[in-house]
Structure formats: structure tokens, C-alpha cells
Protein backbone atom coordinates (compact mmCIF):
# COMPACT_ATOMS: atom_id res chain seq x y z
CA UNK A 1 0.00 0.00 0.00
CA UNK A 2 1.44 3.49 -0.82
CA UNK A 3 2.64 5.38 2.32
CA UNK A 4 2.84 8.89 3.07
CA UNK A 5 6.04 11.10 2.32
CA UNK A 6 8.60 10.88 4.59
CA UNK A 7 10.76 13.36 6.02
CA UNK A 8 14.01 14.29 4.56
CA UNK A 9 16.18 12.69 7.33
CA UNK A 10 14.64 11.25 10.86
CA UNK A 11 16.63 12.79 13.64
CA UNK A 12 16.05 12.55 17.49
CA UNK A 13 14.05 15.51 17.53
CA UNK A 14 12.87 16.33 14.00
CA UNK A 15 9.52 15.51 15.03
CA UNK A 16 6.67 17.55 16.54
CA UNK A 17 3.56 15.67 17.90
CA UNK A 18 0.28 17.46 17.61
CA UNK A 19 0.33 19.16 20.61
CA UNK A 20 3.56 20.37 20.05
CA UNK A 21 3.28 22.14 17.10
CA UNK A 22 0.02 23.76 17.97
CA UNK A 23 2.15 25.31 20.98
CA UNK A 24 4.68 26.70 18.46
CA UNK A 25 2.48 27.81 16.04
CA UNK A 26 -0.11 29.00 18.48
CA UNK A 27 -2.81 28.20 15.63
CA UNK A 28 -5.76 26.20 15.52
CA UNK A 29 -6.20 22.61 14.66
CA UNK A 30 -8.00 23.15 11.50
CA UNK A 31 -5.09 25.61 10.68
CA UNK A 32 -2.57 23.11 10.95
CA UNK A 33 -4.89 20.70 8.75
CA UNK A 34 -4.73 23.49 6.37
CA UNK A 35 -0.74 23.72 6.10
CA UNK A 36 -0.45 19.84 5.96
CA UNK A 37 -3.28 19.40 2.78
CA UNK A 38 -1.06 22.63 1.23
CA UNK A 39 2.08 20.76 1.76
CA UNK A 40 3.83 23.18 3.65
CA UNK A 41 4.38 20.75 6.29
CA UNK A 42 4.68 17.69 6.29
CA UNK A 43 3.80 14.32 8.36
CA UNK A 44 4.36 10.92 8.86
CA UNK A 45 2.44 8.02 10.74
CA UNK A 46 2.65 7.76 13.97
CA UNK A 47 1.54 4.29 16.04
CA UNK A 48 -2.07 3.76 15.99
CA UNK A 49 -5.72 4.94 15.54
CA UNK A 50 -4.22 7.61 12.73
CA UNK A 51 -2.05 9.31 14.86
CA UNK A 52 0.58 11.42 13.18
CA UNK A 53 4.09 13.49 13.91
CA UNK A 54 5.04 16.81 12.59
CA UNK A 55 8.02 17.71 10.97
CA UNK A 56 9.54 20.51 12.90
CA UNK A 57 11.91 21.81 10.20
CA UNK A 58 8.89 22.50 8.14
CA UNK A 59 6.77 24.14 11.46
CA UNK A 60 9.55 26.02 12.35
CA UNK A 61 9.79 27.73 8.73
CA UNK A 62 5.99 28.48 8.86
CA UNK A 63 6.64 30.13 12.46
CA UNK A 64 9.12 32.22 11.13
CA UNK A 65 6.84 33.58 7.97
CA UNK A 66 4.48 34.31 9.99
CA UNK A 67 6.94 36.04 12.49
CA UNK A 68 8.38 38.18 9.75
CA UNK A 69 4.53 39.12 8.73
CA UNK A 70 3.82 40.26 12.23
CA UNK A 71 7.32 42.48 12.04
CA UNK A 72 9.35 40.69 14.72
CA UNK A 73 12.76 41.95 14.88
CA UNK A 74 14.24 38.53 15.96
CA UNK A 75 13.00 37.35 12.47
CA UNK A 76 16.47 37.09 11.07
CA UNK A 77 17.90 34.59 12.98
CA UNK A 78 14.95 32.36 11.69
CA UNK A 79 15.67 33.59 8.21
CA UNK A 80 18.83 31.58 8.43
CA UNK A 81 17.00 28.36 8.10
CA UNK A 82 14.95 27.95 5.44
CA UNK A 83 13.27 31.24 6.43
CA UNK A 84 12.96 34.56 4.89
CA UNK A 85 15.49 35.91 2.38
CA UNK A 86 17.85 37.90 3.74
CA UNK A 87 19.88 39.17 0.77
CA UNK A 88 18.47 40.95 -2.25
CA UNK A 89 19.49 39.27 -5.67
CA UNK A 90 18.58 39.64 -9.15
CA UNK A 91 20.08 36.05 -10.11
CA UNK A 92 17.86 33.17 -8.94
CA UNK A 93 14.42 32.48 -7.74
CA UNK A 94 12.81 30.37 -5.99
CA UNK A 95 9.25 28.95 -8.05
CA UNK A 96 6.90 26.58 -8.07
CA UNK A 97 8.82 25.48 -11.29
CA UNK A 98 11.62 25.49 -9.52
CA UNK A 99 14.63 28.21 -10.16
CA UNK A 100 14.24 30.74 -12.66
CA UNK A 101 17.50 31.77 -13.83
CA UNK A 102 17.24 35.84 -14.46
CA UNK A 103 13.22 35.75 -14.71
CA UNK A 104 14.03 32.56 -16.86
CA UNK A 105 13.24 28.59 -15.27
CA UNK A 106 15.58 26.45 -15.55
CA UNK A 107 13.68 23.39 -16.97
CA UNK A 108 12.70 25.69 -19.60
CA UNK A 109 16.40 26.50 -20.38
CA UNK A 110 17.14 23.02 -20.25
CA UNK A 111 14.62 21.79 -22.60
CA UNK A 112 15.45 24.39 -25.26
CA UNK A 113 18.72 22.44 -25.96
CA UNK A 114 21.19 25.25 -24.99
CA UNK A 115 24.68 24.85 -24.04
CA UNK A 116 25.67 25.08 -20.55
CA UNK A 117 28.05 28.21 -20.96
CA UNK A 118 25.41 30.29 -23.02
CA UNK A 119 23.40 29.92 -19.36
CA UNK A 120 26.02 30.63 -17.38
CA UNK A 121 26.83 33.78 -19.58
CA UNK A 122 23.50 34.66 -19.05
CA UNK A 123 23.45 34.33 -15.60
CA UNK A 124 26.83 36.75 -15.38
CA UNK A 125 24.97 39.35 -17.38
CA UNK A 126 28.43 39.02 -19.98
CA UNK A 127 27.82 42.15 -22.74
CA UNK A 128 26.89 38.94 -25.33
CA UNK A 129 29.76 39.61 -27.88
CA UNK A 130 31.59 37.09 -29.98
CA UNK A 131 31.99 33.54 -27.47
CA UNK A 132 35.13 33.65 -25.32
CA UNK A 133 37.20 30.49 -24.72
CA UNK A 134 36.73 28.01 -22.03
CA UNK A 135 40.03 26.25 -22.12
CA UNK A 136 41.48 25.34 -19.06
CA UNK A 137 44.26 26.03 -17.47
CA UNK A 138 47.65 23.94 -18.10
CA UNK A 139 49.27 25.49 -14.95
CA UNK A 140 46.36 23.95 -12.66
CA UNK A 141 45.69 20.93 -14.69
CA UNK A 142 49.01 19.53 -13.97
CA UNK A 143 48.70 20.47 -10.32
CA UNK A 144 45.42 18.20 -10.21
CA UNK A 145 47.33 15.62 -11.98
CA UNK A 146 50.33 15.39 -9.68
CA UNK A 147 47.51 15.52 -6.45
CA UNK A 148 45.26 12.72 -8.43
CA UNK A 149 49.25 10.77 -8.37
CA UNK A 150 50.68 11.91 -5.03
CA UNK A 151 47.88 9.26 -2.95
CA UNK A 152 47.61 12.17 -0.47
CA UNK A 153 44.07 12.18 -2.35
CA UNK A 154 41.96 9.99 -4.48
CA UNK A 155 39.66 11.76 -6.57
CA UNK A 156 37.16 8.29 -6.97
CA UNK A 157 36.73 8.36 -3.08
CA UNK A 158 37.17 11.95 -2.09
CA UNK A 159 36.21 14.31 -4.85
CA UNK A 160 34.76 17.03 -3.07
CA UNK A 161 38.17 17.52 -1.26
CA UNK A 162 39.82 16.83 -4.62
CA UNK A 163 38.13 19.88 -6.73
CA UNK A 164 38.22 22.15 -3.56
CA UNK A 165 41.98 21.98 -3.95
CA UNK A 166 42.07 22.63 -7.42
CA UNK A 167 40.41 25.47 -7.17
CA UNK A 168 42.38 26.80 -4.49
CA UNK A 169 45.36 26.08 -6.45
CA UNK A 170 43.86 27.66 -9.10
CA UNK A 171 43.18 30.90 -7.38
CA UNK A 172 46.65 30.77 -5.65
CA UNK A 173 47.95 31.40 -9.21
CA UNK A 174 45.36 34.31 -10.74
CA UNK A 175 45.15 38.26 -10.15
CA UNK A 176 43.53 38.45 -6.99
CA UNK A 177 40.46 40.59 -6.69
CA UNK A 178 39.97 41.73 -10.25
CA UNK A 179 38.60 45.17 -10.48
CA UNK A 180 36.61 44.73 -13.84
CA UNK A 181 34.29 41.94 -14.43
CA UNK A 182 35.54 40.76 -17.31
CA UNK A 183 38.62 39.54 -15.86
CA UNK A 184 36.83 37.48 -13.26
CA UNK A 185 34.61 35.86 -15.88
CA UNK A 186 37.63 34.70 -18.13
CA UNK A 187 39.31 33.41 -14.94
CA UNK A 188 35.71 32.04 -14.60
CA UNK A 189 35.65 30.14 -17.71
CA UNK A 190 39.26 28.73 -17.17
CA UNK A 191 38.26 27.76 -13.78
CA UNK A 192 35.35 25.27 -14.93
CA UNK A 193 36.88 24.35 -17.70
CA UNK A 194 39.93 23.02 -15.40
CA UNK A 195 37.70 21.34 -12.99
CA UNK A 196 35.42 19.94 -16.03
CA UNK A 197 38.76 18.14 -17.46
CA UNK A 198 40.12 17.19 -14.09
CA UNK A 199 37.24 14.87 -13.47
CA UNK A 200 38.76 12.47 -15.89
CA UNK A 201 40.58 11.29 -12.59
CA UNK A 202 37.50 9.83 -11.82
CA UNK A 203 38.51 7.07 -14.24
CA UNK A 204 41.52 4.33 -12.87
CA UNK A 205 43.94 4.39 -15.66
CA UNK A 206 47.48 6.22 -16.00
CA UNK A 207 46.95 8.39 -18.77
CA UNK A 208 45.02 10.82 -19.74
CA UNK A 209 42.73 11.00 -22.63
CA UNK A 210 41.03 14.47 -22.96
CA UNK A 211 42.18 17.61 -24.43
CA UNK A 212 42.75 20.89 -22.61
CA UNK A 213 40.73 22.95 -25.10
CA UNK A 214 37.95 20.75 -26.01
CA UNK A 215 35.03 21.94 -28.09
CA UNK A 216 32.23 22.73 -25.09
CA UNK A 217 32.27 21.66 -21.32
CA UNK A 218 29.84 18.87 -21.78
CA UNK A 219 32.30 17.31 -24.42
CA UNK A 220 35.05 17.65 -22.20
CA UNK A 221 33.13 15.70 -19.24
CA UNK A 222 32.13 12.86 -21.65
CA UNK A 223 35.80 12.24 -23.09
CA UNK A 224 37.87 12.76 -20.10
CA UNK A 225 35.30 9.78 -18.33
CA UNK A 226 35.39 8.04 -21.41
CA UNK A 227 32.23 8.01 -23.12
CA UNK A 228 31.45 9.30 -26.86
CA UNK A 229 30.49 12.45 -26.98
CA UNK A 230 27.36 11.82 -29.55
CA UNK A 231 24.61 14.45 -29.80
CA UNK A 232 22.00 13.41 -27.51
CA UNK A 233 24.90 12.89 -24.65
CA UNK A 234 25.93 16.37 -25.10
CA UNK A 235 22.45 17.44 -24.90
CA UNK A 236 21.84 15.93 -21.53
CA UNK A 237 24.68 16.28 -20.10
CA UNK A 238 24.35 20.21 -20.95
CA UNK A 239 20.44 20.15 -19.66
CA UNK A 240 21.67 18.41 -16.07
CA UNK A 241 24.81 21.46 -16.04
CA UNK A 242 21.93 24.09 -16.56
CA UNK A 243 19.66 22.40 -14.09
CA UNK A 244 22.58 22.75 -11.19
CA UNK A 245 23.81 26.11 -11.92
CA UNK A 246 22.18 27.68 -9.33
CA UNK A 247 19.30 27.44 -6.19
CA UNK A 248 19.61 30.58 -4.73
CA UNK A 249 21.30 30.88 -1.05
CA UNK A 250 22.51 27.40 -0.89
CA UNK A 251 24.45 27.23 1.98
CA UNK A 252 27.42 26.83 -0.57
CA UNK A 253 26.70 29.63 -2.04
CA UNK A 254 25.86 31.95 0.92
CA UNK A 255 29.99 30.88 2.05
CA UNK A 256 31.14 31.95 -1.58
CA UNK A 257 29.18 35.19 -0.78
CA UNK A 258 30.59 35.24 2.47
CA UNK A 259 34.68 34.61 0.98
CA UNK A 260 33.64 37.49 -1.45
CA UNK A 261 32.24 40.18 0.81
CA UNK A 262 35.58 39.90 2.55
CA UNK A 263 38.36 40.00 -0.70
CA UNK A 264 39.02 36.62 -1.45
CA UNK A 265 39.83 35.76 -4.83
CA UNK A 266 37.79 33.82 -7.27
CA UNK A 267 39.71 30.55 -6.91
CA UNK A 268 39.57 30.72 -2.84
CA UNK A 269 35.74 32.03 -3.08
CA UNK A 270 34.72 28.99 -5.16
CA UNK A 271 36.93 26.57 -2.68
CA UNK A 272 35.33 27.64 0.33
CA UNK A 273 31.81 26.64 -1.52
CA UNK A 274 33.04 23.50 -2.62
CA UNK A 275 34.48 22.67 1.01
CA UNK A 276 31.30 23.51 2.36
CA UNK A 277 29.97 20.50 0.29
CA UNK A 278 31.43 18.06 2.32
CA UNK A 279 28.46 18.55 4.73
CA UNK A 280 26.15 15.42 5.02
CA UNK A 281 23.46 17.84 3.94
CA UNK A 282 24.91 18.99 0.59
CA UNK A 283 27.53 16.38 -1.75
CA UNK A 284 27.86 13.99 0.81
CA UNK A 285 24.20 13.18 0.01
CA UNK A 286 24.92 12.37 -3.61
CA UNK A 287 27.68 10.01 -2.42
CA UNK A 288 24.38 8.22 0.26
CA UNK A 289 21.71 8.79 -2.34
CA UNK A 290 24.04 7.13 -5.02
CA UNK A 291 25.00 3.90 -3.10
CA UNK A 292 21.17 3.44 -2.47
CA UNK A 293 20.00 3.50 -5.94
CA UNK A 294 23.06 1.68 -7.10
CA UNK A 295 22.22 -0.98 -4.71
CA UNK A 296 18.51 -1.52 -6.05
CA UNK A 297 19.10 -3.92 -7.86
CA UNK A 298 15.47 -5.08 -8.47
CA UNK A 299 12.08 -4.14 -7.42
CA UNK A 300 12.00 -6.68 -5.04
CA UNK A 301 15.06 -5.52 -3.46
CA UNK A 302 13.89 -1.57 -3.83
CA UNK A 303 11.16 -2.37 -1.80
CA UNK A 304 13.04 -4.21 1.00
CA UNK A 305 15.48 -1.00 1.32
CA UNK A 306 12.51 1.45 1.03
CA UNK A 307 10.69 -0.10 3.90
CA UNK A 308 13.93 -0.68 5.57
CA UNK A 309 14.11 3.27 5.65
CA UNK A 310 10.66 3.73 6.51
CA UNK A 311 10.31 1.50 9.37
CA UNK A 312 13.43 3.72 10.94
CA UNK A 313 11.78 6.72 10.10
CA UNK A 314 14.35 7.83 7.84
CA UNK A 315 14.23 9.50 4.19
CA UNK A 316 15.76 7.55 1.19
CA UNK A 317 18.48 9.51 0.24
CA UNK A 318 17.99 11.23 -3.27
CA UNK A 319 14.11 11.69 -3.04
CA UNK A 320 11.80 14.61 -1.29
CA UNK A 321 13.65 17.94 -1.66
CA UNK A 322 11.84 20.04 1.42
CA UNK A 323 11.70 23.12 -0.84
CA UNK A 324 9.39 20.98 -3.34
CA UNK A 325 6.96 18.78 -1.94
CA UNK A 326 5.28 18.37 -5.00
CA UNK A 327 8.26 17.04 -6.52
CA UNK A 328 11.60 18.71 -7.53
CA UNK A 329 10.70 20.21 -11.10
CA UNK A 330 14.69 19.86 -12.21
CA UNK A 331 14.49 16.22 -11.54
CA UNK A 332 11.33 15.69 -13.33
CA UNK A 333 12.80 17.46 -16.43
CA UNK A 334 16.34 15.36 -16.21
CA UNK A 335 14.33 11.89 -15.59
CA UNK A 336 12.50 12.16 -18.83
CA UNK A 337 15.01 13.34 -20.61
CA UNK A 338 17.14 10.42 -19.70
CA UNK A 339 14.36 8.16 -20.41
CA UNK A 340 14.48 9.50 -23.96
CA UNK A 341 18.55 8.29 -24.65
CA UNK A 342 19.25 5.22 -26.59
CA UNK A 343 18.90 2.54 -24.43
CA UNK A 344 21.95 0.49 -25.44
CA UNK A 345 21.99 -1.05 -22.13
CA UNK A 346 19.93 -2.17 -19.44
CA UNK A 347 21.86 -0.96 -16.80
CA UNK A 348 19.11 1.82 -16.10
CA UNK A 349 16.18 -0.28 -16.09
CA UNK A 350 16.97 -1.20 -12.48
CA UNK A 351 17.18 2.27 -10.94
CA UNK A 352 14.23 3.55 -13.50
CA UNK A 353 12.15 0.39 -11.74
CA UNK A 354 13.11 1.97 -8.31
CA UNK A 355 12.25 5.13 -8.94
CA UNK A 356 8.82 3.38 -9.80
CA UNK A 357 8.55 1.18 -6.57
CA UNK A 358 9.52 5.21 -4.45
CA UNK A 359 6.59 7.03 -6.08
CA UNK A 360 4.58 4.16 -4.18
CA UNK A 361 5.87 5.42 -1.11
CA UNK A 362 4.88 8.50 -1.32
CA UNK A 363 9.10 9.87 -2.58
CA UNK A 364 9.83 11.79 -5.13
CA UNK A 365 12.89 11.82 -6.96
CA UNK A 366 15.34 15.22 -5.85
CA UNK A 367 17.95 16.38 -8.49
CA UNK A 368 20.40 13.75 -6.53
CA UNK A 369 18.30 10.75 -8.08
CA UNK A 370 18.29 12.37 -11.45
CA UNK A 371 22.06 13.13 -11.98
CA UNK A 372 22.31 9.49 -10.81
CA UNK A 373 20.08 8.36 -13.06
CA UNK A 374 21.87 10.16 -16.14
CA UNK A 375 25.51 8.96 -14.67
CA UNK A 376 23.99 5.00 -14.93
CA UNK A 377 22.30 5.26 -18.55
CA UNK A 378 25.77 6.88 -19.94
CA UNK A 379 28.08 4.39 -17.91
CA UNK A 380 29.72 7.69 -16.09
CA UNK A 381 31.80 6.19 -13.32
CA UNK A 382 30.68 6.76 -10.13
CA UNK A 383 30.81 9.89 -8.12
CA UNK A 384 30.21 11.52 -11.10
CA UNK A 385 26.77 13.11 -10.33
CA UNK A 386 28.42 14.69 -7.56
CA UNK A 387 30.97 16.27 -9.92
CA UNK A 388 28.21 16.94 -12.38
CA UNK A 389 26.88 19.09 -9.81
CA UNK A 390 29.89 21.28 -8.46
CA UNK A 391 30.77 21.23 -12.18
CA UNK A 392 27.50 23.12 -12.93
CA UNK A 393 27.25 25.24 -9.53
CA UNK A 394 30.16 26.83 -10.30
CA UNK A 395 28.74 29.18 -12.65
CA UNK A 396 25.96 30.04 -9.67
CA UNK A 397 28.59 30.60 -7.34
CA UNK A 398 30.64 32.72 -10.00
CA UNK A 399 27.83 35.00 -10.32
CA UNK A 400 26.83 35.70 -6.95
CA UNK A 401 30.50 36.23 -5.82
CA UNK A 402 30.61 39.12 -8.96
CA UNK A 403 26.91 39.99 -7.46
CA UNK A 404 28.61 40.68 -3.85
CA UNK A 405 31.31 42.13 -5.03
CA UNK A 406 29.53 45.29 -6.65
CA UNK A 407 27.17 45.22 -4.12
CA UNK A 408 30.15 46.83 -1.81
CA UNK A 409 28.83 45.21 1.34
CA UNK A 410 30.39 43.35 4.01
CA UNK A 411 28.21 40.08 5.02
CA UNK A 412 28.62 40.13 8.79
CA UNK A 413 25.29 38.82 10.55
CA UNK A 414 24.27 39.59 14.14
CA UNK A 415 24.37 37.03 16.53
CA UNK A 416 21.31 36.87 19.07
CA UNK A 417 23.06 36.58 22.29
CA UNK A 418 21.04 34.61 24.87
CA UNK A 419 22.42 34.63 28.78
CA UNK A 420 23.44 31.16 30.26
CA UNK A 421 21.24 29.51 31.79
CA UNK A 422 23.73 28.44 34.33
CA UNK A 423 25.42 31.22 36.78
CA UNK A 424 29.49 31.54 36.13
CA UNK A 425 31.97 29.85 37.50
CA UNK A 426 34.16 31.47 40.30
């Protein structure tokens, strides 16, 4: 039988019981009926005679809404989780159809069959003259070869770590703080085009195959993890680029703000986001997300580890992104999309049959399950959804560091100080 939606991860705590979240809210009963059917909170089962719990990430974000409605001043500090924006921007918002890139949505961009870097040149607001390079750098690209060599990292089991230091070796070896945009964008371009070839490492084999100056990003990421770069490839792998480049004030890319309000350089600014990925809540869940769906193997066995993560209370990694419980529009728009490539093999027939058995549970598939999905039916080796994604982010981050940087301001929030509760010690 089809169960509700879980949350996105079951924590001691994450859950309100009736009672409790009436107190918070200090609303009715019929008013919290109201924000459950809307989907702004969500619930799970709870023991018997239809008992249910609350999820308190969601109650708390509807406390603070209505908090910043009523004009309270401590409304900030609420902001800071998944609460009211707190810095204006002009690049990404938030929709129902998920982010719209510059007044633009992304699904739409990705469905038109554009190239990653005209979207990302869009996004930087770039004057639109004749297309500038994105070659990467040689200088870098043999730094990330002697690291991928050295053992002190291995890119297959610690990529996060891996690109972070590229791109703080990268940065280590540009102008630092350039004063015109232009020269931040080209050291943009080499930047992603660096990390875009370095991801060949991903691959166990002594030499490399791809070319520093390949034709487009998306070719570059197909030959350096050795897969043909035909047409409809390209086309995906430029659609799941576009669908990553941005999501607003990730925490990522509030840090990159963060690195940029206070004069770091392009290549530490875009480190510092990438380090911030290690988090279990950001790449760390494509690495949890894609040993689950690489381990359904069939939808007997999908079942058995769905339940598995029910009965703990838990939420299969990859599926129900809190900002979209109707479903995460960029995953929808990647799914069928990778539905629609030659089906040489039937090595995504498994994972399309679990994302089949989920939607009986109530889960829908986040952008985590898609990029996995795409990484399976093009044989990408794995971890590559994760690099997929910082791949693509990079051009978010890029323009909200340029963003902060003419906005002149210094991002320094307040704390709230509250007194101990215990008197000091003498």
C-alpha cells in the first residue's frame, strides 16, 4: 500500500507531535490541517488509531513567515534556516517550477537544448559579444594531476576535497580581486573548464585521454570519463549542467558570498563553496543517495530497502527535496530526458524500476536521483553526479560572488546573544 512522504532525514528531535506544534504555532487545529493538505508541512504516521508526527523543520519555517509578517525583529535569525530571504538578488528564484535563472526557469532553459556556458553567460549578465574560450588552465591541470598521483588524495573516493583543492590552487595562481568583471569571468571560464577536465581522474587508468581545449564543457566531461560524446549525450549532459547552476542561497553559495564580501579571490571564493559541500546535507548526500539507488538492484530488493528506511523513520536519500513537496521540477525534467537516450543497455532499467517502486511510497525523486540516473544510462563512473553538480554550480557561485562584489557590502550577521542559563563559574 502506498505510504505517506517521509521526512528528509529522521533525527532525534525532527519531530513535533500534535500538541507540540500547535504550541509553536499558536494556531488552531484546523489551521494546521490546512498547512499539511497545502504541503507546507509535512507528516508521517505515527503508532495507531491515525495518529501522526510533525516535521519541525517545516513548522519552524511556517513560524518564522508568519513572524516576519507580524514584524518581529528577531525574524532574522529564523531567516537563516529555510526562512525569509535575507539578501536581495537579481540572479535566482525560488518557483513553483523550480529556479528561474534571471526571470528565466531552468527546466525551460534546459529543454530548449542550450549549451551550458550560453546559461552561465547569461546568468553573469556578460555584454553577449563574440563567445570567449573556455580552455582550461595547463598550470592547474598539472597540479590536479600530480595531487590525483601523489595518494595524499583519491579523486574516486574523495572528490569534493579533490576539486576544492584545485580550485584553491587555481586561485593561488590568478590576479587576486579583479577590479573589472571581465577579468573574473575569463578566470571564470578557465576555472570550470579546469575542474570539467580534471574529473577524468575519476577514471583508474594512467593516462590521460582528454584535451585541454575541447570543443564545449559537456564534451570535455564525456571524453575525459570516457564516453562518446554523440549528440544526444551532449544534450543531456548540458540540460543536467543548466539544471545545477544555481538554487539561490545554498548554503554553498551563501559561504562563496561570504569569501567574497571579505576579498578573497575567485579561486579561494569557489573553494570555500566546494568545502562547504562536504556537509552530510549537501555532496555527501549524492555520495548516500548514489549507493542506495546503485544498490537496487530489483524491485524486489527496492522495496526491501525502502521499507527498511521507513520502518526507521528515515528518508531515502535522493528523493523529497523540502523546498518541493510536490516534486523537484529539475528532476522531473532530467528523468524524462534520460528516459528518452538510446537505451543500449539495461543498466538503467533497475534504478528507472526503483524510482517506480519510491513514487509508491509516497518519494519523489530530488535532483540527486536524477544526476544518478543520467551517470547510470551513460556508464559515467561513479561519483560523477556529484561532480556533475559542483561542475555546474560553479557558474551560480561565480555569479553571486561578482553579485557581492559590486554590491560593496560586508556580510557580517548579528548574533542573538542569549544569557546562560547556568550562573558563572568562580
Amino acid at each position: 500500500m502506498p505510504r505517506g512522504p517521509v521526512l528528509r532525514q529522521a533525527e532525534p528531535g525532527d519531530y513535533l507531535t500534535r500538541a507540540e506544534a500547535l504550541e509553536l504555532l499558536q494556531i488552531k487545529l484546523q489551521t494546521l490541517y490546512a498547512y499539511v493538505s497545502r504541503g507546507l508541512i509535512r507528516s508521517v504516521p505515527h503508532g495507531v488509531n491515525g495518529k501522526r508526527l510533525y516535521a519541525r523543520q517545516d513548522v519552524e519555517r511556517v513560524r518564522a513567515r508568519a513572524a516576519a509578517r507580524d514584524g518581529h525583529a528577531a525574524v532574522a535569525a529564523a531567516a537563516m534556516h529555510w526562512g525569509e530571504p535575507i539578501i536581495q538578488s537579481t540572479i535566482t528564484e525560488i518557483t513553483l517550477r523550480g529556479p528561474c535563472y534571471r526571470g528565466a526557469a531552468a527546466t525551460d532553459l534546459a529543454g530548449e537544448g542550450l549549451a551550458f556556458e550560453q546559461v552561465a553567460e547569461r546568468l553573469w549578465l556578460t555584454d553577449g559579444g563574440p563567445a570567449q574560450p573556455w580552455h582550461a588552465c595547463p598550470r592547474t591541470v598539472r597540479f590536479a594531476d600530480a595531487l590525483a598521483h601523489s595518494g595524499r588524495i583519491d579523486p574516486a573516493r574523495d572528490l569534493v576535497r579533490f576539486l576544492a583543492d584545485v580550485a584553491l590552487s587555481f586561485g593561488h595562481k590568478q590576479r587576486r580581486a579583479p577590479a573589472a568583471p571581465e577579468l573574473l569571468f575569463g578566470e571564470a571560464r578557465r576555472l570550470i573548464a579546469t575542474m570539467s577536465h580534471c574529473l577524468r581522474h575519476l577514471r583508474p587508468r594512467t593516462e590521460a585521454r582528454s584535451a585541454l581545449r575541447p570543443p564545449d564543457i559537456a564534451a570535455a566531461l564525456l571524453c575525459g570519463m570516457d564516453v562518446a560524446p554523440a549528440p544526444e549525450a551532449i544534450a543531456v549532459i548540458n540540460a543536467a549542467l543548466i539544471l545545477c547552476t544555481d538554487h539561490e542561497l545554498a548554503q554553498s553559495t551563501f559561504v562563496a558570498r561570504i569569501a567574497a564580501s571579505a576579498g578573497a579571490d575567485l579561486g579561494e571564493c569557489i573553494g570555500a563553496a566546494i568545502l562547504t559541500q562536504t556537509g552530510m546535507t549537501a555532496a555527501r548526500s549524492y555520495e548516500r543517495a548514489e549507493d542506495f539507488l546503485r544498490a537496487c538492484r530489483s524491485p524486489a530488493q527496492a522495496r526491501r530497502l525502502l521499507d527498511a528506511e521507513c520502518a526507521a523513520n528515515r528518508n531515502p536519500p535522493g528523493f523529497n527535496h523540502p523546498l518541493y513537496p510536490g516534486g523537484d521540477p529539475r528532476a522531473a525534467c532530467l528523468i524524462e530526458m534520460v528516459k528518452r537516450l538510446p537505451r543500449s543497455s539495461r543498466a538503467i532499467e533497475p534504478l528507472l524500476q526503483t524510482l517506480d517502486v519510491a513514487a509508491g511510497f509516497g518519494c519523489r525523486p530530488s535532483l540527486e536521483a536524477a544526476l544518478i540516473a543520467l551517470a547510470v544510462a551513460l556508464g559515467l563512473p561513479p561519483r560523477s553526479p556529484c561532480g556533475l553538480f559542483v561542475v555546474g554550480r560553479t557558474a551560480g557561485w561565480v555569479a553571486h560572488v561578482m553579485e557581492q562584489r559590486l554590491s560593496g557590502a560586508l556580510l557580517r550577521p548579528r548574533a542573538l546573544y542569549a544569557a546562560p542559563s547556568q550562573p558563572p563559574l568562580h
